[in-house]
C-alpha atoms as a PDB file:
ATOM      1  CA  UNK A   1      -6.899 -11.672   6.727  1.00  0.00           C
ATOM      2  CA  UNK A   2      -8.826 -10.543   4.010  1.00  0.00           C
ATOM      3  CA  UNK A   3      -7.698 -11.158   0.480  1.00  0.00           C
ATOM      4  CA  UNK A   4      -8.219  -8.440  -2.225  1.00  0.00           C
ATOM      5  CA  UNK A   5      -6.405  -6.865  -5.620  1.00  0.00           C
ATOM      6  CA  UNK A   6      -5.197  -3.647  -7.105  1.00  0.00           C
ATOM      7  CA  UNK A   7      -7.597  -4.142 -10.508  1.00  0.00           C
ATOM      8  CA  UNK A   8     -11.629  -3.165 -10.310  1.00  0.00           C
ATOM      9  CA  UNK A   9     -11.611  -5.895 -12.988  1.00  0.00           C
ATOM     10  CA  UNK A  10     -14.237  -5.340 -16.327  1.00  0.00           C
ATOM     11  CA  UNK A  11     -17.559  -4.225 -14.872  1.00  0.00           C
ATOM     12  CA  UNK A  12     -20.627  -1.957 -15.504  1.00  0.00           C
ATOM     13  CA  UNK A  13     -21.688  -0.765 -12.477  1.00  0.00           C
ATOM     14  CA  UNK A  14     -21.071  -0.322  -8.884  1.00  0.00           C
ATOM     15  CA  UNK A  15     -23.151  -3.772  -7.683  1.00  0.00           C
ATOM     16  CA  UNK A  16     -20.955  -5.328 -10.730  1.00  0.00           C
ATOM     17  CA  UNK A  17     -17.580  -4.356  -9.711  1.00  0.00           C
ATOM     18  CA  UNK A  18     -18.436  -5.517  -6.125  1.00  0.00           C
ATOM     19  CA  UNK A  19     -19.485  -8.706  -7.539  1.00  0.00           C
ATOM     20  CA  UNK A  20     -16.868  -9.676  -9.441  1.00  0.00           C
ATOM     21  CA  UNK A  21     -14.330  -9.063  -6.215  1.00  0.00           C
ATOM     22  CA  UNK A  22     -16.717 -11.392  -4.319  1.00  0.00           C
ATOM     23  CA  UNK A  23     -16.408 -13.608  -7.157  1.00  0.00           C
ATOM     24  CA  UNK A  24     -12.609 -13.451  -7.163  1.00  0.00           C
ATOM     25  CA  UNK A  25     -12.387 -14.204  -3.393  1.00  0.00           C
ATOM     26  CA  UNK A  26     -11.722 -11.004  -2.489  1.00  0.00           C
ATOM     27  CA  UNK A  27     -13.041  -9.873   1.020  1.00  0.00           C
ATOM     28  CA  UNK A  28     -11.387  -6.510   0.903  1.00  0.00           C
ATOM     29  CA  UNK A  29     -11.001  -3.689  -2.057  1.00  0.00           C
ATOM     30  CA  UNK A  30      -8.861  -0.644  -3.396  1.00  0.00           C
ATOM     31  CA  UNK A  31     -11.708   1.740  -3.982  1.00  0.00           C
ATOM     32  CA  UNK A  32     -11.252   2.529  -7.646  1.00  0.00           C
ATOM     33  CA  UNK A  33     -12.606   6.298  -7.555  1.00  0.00           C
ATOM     34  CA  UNK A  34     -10.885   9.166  -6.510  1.00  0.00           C
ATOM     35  CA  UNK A  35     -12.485  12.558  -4.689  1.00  0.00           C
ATOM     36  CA  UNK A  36     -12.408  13.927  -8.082  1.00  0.00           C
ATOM     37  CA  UNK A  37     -14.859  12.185  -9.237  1.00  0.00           C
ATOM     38  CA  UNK A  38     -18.853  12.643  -8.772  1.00  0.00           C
ATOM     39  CA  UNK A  39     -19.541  12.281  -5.675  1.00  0.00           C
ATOM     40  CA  UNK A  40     -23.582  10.450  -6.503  1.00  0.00           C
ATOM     41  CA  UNK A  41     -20.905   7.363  -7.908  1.00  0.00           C
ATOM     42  CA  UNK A  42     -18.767   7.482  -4.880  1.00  0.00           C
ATOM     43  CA  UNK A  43     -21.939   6.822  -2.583  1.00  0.00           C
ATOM     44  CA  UNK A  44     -23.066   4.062  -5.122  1.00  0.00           C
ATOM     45  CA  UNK A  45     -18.955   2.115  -4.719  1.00  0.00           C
ATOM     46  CA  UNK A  46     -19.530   2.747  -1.623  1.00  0.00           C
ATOM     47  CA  UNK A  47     -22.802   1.025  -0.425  1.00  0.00           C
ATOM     48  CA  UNK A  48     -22.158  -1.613  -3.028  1.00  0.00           C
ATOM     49  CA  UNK A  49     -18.791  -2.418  -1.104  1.00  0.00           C
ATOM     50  CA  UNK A  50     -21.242  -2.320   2.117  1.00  0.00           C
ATOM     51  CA  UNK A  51     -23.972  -4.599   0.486  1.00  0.00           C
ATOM     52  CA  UNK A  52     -20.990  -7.367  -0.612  1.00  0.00           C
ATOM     53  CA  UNK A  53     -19.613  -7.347   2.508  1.00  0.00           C
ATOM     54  CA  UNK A  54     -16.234  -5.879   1.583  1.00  0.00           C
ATOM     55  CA  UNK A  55     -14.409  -3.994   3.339  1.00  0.00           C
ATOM     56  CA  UNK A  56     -12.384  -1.033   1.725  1.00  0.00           C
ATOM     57  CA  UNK A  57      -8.801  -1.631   2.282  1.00  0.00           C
ATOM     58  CA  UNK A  58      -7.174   1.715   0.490  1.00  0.00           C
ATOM     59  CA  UNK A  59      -7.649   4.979  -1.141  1.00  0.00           C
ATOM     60  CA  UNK A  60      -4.477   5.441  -3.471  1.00  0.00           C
ATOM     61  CA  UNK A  61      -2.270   8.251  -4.068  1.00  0.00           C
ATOM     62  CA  UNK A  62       0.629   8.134  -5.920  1.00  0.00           C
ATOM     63  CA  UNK A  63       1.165  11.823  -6.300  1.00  0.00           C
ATOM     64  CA  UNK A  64       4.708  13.160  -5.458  1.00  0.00           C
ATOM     65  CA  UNK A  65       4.303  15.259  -2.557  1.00  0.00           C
ATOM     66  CA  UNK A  66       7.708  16.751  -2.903  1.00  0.00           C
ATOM     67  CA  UNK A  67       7.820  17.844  -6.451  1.00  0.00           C
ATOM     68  CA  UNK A  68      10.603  20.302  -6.886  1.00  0.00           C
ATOM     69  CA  UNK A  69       8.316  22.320  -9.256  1.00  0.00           C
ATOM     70  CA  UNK A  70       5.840  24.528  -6.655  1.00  0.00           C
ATOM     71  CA  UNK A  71       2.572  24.458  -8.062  1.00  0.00           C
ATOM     72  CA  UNK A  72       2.989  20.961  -9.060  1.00  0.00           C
ATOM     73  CA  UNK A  73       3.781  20.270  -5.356  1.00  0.00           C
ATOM     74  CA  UNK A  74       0.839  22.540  -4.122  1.00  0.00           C
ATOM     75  CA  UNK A  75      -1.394  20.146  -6.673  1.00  0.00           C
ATOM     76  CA  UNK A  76      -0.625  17.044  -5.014  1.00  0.00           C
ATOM     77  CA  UNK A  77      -0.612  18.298  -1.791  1.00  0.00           C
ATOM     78  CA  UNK A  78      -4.145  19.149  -1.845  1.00  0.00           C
ATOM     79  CA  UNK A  79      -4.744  15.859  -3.978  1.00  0.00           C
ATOM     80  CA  UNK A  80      -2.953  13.835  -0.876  1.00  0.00           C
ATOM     81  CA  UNK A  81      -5.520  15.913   1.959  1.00  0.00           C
ATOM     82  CA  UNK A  82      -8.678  14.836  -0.875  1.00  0.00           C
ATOM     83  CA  UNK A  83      -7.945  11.720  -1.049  1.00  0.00           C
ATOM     84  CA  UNK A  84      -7.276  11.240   2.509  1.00  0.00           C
ATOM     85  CA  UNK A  85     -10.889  12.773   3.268  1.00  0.00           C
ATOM     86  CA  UNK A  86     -12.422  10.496   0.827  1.00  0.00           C
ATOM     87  CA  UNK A  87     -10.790   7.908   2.580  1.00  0.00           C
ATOM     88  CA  UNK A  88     -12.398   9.069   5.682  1.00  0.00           C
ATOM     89  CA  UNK A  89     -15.561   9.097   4.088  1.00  0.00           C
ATOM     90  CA  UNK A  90     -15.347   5.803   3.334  1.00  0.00           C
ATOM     91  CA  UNK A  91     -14.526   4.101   6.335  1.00  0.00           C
ATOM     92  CA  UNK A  92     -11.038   2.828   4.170  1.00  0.00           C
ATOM     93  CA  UNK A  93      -8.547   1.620   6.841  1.00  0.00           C
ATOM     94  CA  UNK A  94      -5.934   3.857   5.086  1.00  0.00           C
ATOM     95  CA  UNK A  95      -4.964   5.996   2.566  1.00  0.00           C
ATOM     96  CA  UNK A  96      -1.515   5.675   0.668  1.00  0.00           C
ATOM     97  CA  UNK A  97       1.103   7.059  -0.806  1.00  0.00           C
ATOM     98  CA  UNK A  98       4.905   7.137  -1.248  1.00  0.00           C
ATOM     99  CA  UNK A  99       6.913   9.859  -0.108  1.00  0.00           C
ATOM    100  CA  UNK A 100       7.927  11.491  -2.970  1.00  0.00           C
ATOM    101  CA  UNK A 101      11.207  12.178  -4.794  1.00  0.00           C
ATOM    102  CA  UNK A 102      13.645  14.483  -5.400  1.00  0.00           C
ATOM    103  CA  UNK A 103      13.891  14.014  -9.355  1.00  0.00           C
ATOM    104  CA  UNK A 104      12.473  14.040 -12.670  1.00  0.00           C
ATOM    105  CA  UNK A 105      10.320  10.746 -11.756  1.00  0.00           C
ATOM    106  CA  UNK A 106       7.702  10.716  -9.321  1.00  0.00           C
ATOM    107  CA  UNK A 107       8.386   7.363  -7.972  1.00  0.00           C
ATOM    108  CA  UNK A 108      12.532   7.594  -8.965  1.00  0.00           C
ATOM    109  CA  UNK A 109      15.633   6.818  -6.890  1.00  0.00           C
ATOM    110  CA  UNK A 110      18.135   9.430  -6.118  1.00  0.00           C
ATOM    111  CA  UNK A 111      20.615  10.562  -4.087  1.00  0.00           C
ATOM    112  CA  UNK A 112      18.905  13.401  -2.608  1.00  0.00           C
ATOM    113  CA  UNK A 113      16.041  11.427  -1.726  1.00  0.00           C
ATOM    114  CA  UNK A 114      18.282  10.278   1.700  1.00  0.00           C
ATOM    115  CA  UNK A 115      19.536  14.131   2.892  1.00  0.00           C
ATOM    116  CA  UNK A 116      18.710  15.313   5.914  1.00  0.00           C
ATOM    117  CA  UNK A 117      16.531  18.205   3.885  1.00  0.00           C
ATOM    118  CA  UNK A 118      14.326  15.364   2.572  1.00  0.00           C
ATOM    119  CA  UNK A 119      13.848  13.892   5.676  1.00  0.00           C
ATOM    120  CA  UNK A 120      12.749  17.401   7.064  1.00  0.00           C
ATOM    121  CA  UNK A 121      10.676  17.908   4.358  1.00  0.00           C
ATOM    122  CA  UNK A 122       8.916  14.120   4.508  1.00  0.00           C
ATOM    123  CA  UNK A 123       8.001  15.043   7.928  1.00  0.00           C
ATOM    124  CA  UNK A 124       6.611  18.177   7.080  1.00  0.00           C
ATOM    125  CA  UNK A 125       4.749  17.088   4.306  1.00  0.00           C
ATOM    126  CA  UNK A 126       2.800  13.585   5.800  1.00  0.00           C
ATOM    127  CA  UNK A 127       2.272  16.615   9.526  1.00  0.00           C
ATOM    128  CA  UNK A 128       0.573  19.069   7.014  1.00  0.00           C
ATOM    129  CA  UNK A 129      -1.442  16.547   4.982  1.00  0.00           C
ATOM    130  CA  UNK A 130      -2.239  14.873   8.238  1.00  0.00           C
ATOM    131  CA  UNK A 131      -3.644  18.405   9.874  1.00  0.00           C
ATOM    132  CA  UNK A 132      -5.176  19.707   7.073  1.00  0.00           C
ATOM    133  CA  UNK A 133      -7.281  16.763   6.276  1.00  0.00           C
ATOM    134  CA  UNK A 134      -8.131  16.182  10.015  1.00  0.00           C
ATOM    135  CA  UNK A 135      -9.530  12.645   9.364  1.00  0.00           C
ATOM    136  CA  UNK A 136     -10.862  10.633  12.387  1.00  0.00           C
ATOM    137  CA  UNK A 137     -11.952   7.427  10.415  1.00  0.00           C
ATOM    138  CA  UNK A 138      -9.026   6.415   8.287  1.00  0.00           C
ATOM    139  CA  UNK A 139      -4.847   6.548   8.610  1.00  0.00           C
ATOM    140  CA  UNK A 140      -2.676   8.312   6.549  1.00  0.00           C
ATOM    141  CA  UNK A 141       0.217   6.191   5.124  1.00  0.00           C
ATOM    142  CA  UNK A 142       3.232   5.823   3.318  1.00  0.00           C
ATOM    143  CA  UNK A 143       4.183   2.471   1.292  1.00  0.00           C
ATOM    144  CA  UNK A 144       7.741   1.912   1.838  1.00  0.00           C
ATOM    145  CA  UNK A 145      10.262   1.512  -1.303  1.00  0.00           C
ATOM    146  CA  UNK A 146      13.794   0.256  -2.163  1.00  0.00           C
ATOM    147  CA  UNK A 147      15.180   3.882  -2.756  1.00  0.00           C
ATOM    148  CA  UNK A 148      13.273   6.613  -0.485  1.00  0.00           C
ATOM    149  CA  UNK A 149      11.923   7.417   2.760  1.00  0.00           C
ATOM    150  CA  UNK A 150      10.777   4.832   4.744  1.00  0.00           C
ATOM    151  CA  UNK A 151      13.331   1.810   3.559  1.00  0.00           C
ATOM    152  CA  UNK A 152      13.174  -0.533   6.496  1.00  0.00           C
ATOM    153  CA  UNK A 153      11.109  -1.205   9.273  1.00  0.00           C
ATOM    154  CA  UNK A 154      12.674   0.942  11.603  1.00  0.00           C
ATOM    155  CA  UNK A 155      13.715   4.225   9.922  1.00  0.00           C
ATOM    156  CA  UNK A 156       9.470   3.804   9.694  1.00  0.00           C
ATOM    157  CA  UNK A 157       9.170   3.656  13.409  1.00  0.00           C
ATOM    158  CA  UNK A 158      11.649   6.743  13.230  1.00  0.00           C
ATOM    159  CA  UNK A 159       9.516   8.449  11.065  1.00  0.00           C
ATOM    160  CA  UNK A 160       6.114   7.778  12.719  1.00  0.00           C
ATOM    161  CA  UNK A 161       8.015   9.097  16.666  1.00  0.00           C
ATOM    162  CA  UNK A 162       8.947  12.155  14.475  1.00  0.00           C
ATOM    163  CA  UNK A 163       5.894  13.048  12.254  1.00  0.00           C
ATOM    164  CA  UNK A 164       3.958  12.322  15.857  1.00  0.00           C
ATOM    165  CA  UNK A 165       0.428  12.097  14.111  1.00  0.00           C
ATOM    166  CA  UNK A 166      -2.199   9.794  15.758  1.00  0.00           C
ATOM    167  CA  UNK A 167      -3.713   9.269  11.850  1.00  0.00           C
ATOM    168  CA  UNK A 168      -0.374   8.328  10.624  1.00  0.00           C
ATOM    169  CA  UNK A 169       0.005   4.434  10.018  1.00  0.00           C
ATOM    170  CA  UNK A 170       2.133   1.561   8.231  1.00  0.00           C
ATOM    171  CA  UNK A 171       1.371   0.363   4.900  1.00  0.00           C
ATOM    172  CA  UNK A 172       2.990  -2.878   4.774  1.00  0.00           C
ATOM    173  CA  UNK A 173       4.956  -3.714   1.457  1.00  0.00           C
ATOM    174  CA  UNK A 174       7.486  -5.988   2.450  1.00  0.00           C
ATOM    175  CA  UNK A 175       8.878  -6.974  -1.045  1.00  0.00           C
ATOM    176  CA  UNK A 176       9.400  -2.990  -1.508  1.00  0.00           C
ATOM    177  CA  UNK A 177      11.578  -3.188   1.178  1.00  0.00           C
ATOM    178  CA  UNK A 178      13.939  -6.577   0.206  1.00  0.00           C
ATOM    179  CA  UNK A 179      16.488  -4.157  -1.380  1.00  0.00           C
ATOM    180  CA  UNK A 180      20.146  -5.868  -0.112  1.00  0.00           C
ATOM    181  CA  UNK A 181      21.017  -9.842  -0.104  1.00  0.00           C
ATOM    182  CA  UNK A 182      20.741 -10.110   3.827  1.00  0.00           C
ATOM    183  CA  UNK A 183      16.618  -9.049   3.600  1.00  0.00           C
ATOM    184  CA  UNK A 184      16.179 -11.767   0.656  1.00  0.00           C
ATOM    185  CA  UNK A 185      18.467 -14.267   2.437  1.00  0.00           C
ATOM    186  CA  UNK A 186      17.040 -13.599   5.848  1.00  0.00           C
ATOM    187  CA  UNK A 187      13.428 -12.936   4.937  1.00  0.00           C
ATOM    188  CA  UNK A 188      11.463 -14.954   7.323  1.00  0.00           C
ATOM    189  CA  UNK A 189      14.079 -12.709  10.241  1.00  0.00           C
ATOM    190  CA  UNK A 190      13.392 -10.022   8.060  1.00  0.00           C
ATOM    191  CA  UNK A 191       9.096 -10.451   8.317  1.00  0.00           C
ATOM    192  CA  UNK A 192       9.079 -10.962  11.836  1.00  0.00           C
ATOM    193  CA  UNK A 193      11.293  -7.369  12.260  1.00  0.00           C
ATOM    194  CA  UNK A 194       8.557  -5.757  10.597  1.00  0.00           C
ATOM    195  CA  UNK A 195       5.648  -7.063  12.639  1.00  0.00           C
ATOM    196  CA  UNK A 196       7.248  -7.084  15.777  1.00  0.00           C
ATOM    197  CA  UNK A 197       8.151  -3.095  15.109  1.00  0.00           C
ATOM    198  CA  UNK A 198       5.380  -1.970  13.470  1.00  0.00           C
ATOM    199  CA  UNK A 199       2.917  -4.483  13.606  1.00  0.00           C
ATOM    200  CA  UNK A 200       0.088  -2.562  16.316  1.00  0.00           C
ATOM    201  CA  UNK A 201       0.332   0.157  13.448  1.00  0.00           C
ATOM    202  CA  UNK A 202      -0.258  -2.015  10.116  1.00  0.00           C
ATOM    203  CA  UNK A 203      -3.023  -0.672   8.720  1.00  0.00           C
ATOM    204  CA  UNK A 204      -2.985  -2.508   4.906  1.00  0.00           C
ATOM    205  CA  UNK A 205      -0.540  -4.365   3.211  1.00  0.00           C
ATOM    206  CA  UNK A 206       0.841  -5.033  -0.090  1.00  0.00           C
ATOM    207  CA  UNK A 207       1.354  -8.919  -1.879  1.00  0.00           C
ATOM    208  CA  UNK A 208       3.920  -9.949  -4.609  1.00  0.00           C
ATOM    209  CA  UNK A 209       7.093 -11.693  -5.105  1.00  0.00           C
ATOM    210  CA  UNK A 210      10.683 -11.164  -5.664  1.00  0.00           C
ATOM    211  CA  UNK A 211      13.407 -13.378  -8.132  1.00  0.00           C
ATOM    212  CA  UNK A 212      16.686 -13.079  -7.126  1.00  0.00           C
ATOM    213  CA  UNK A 213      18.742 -13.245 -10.794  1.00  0.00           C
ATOM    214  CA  UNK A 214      21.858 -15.148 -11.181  1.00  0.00           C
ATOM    215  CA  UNK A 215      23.638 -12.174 -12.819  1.00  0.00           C
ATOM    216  CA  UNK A 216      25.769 -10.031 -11.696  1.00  0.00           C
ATOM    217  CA  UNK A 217      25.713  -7.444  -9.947  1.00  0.00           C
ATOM    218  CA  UNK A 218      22.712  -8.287  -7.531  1.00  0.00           C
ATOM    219  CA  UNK A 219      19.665  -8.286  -9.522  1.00  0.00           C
ATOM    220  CA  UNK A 220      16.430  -8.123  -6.935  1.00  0.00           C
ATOM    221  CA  UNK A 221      13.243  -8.387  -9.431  1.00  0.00           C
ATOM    222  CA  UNK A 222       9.569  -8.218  -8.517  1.00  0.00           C
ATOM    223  CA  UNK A 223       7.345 -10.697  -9.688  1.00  0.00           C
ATOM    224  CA  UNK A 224       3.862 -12.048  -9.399  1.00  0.00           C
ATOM    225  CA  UNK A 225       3.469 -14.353  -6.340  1.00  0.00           C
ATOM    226  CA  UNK A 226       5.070 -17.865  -6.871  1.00  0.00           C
ATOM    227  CA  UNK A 227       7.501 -16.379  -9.505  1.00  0.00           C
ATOM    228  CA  UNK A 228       9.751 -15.926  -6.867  1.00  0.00           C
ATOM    229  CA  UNK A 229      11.319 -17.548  -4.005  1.00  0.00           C
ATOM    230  CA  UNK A 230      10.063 -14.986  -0.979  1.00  0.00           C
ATOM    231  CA  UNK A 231       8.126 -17.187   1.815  1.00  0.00           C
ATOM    232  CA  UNK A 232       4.739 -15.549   1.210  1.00  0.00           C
ATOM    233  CA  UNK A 233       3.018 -17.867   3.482  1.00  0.00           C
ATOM    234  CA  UNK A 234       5.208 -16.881   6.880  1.00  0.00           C
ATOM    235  CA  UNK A 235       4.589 -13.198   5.501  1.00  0.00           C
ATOM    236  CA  UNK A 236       0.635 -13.360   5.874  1.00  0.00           C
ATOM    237  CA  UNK A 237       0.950 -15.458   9.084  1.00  0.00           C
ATOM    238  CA  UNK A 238       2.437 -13.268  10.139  1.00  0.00           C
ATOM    239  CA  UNK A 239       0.349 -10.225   9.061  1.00  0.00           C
ATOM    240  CA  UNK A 240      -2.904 -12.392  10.139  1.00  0.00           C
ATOM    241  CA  UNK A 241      -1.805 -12.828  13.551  1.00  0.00           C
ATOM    242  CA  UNK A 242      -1.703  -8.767  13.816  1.00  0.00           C
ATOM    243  CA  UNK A 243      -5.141  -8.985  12.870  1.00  0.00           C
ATOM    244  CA  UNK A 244      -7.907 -11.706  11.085  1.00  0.00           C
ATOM    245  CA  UNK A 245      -9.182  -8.251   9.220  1.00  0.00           C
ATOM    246  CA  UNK A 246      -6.129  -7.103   7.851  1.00  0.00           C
ATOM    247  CA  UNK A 247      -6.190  -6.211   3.748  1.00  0.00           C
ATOM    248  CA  UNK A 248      -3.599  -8.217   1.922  1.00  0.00           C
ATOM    249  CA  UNK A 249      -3.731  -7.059  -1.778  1.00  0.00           C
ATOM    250  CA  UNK A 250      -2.800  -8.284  -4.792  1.00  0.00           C
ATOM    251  CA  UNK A 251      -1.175  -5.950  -7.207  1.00  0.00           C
ATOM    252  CA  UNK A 252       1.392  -4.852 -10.291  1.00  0.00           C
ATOM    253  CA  UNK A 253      -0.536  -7.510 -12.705  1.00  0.00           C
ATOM    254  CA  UNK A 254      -1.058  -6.279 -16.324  1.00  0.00           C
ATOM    255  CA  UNK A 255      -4.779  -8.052 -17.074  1.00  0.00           C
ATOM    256  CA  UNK A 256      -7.483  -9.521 -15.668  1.00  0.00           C
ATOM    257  CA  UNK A 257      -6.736 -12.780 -16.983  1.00  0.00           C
ATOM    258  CA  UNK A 258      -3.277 -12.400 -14.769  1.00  0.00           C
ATOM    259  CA  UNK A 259      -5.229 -10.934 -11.896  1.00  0.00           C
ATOM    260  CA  UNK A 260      -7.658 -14.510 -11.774  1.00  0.00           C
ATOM    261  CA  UNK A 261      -4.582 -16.204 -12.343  1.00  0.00           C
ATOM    262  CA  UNK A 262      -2.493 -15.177  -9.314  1.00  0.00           C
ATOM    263  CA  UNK A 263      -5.784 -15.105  -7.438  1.00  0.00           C
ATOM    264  CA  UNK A 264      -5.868 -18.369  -7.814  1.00  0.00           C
ATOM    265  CA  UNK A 265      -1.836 -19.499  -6.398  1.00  0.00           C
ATOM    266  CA  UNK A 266      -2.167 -17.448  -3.290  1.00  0.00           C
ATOM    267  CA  UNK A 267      -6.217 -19.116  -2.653  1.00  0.00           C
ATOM    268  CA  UNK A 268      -4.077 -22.241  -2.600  1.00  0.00           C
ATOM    269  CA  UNK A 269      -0.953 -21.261  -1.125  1.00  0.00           C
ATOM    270  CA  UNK A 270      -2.913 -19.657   1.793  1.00  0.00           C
ATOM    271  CA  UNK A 271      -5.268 -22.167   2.571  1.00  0.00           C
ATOM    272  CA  UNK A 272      -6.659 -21.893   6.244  1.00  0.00           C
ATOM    273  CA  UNK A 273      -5.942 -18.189   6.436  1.00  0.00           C
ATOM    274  CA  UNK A 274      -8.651 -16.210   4.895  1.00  0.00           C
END
């Protein structure tokens, strides 16, 4: 597997970013432009990732997709199929998003995220983004989370038989996905559930903790790896075993200094595997 973070970390230019993720120990990157920008400095990210030796892991989203409000829907919609090209461009091994909610925030949990009409209308939206972009060098994705579309291993495998896109792939983020006692309990059953399901289709995936708190009612927290109790070691054994290339990043740190310092932990904690 290939170790890599969220954060382009302080640099000054293209051959310094990529440096400082060699530096790091990364092996793998989340390209940190988007199609919006010029596209002279995407080239330059892009043949300094070449010249280090890094692979690019993912071109982020995080647009919602299903905004109630039209235009703001069309807007991301055509940001999703952008960013998706870029990420063709690129050679990235996915691009990501979440599916999108049915609320005020982009990212939020609610009720209506789990009707029928949002399932209708996640399908729709990942088949459109999928066609319009026609990609042939990257996967489209969605990250699972806690409270919307995909929430377990196999309402994803439901969701990739229905969407019935070759360019649509897994983003792996398990600890998105611990969201009841059994999955924290159980989580070694739980990791090998998602790699024996979608494991031929992983295309990236996501690394960071989760604290279960002793007060009521259940209290699932994330955290930065170590901080918790999840068996992060069986997780990328797991992950590495699906392939020696796959992208494990490191990511929902506030600094650089935090960045380095949970570098560091998983270097040691995953000795052997990268």
């Amino acid at each position: 597997m290939r170790l890599g973070t969220s954060s382009p970390l302080k640099h000054n230019s293209p051959e310094g970013w990529a440096a400082n993720q060699v530096k790091l120990g990364c092996g793998t990157v989340v390209f940190p432009l988007c199609c919006n920008d010029d596209e002279q400095k995407i080239i330059a990210y892009k043949e300094a990732a070449e010249k280090a030796a890094l692979t690019i892991a993912e071109v982020g989203i995080w647009r919602n997709s299903l905004a109630g409000d039209a235009d703001e829907r069309q807007r991301n919609m055509d940001y999703c199929v952008n960013q998706l090209r870029l990420a063709d461009f690129l050679g990235a091994r996915c691009a990501v998003n979440v599916a999108g909610a049915f609320g005020p925030r982009w990212d939020g949990g609610y009720k209506a995220n789990f009707t029928d009409e949002a399932w209708k209308k996640t399908v729709a939206m990942v088949q459109e983004i999928i066609d319009r972009a026609n990609v042939r060098n990257t996967y489209f994705t969605l990250e699972p989370m806690p409270w919307m579309i995909p929430t377990g291993p196999q309402e994803y495998l439901r969701l990739m038989e229905t969407v019935d896109r070759d360019r649509f792939a897994v983003h792996m983020d398990i600890i998105n996905m611990i969201n009841s006692a059994q999955r924290y309990f159980n989580a070694e059953d739980f990791i090998d559930e998602c790699a024996e399901l979608l494991g031929p289709h992983i295309r990236s995936c996501h690394i960071k903790d989760v604290h279960l708190d002793e007060r009521y009612t259940l209290r699932l927290e994330e955290c930065g790896p170590g901080d918790g109790e999840f068996p992060l070691r069986h997780y990328v054994e797991k992950m590495n075993a699906l392939d020696p290339d796959m992208p494990v990043i490191l990511e929902h740190l506030n600094t650089d200094e935090e960045y380095i310092k949970y570098m560091e932990y998983l270097k040691e904690k995953l000795n052997g595997l990268y």
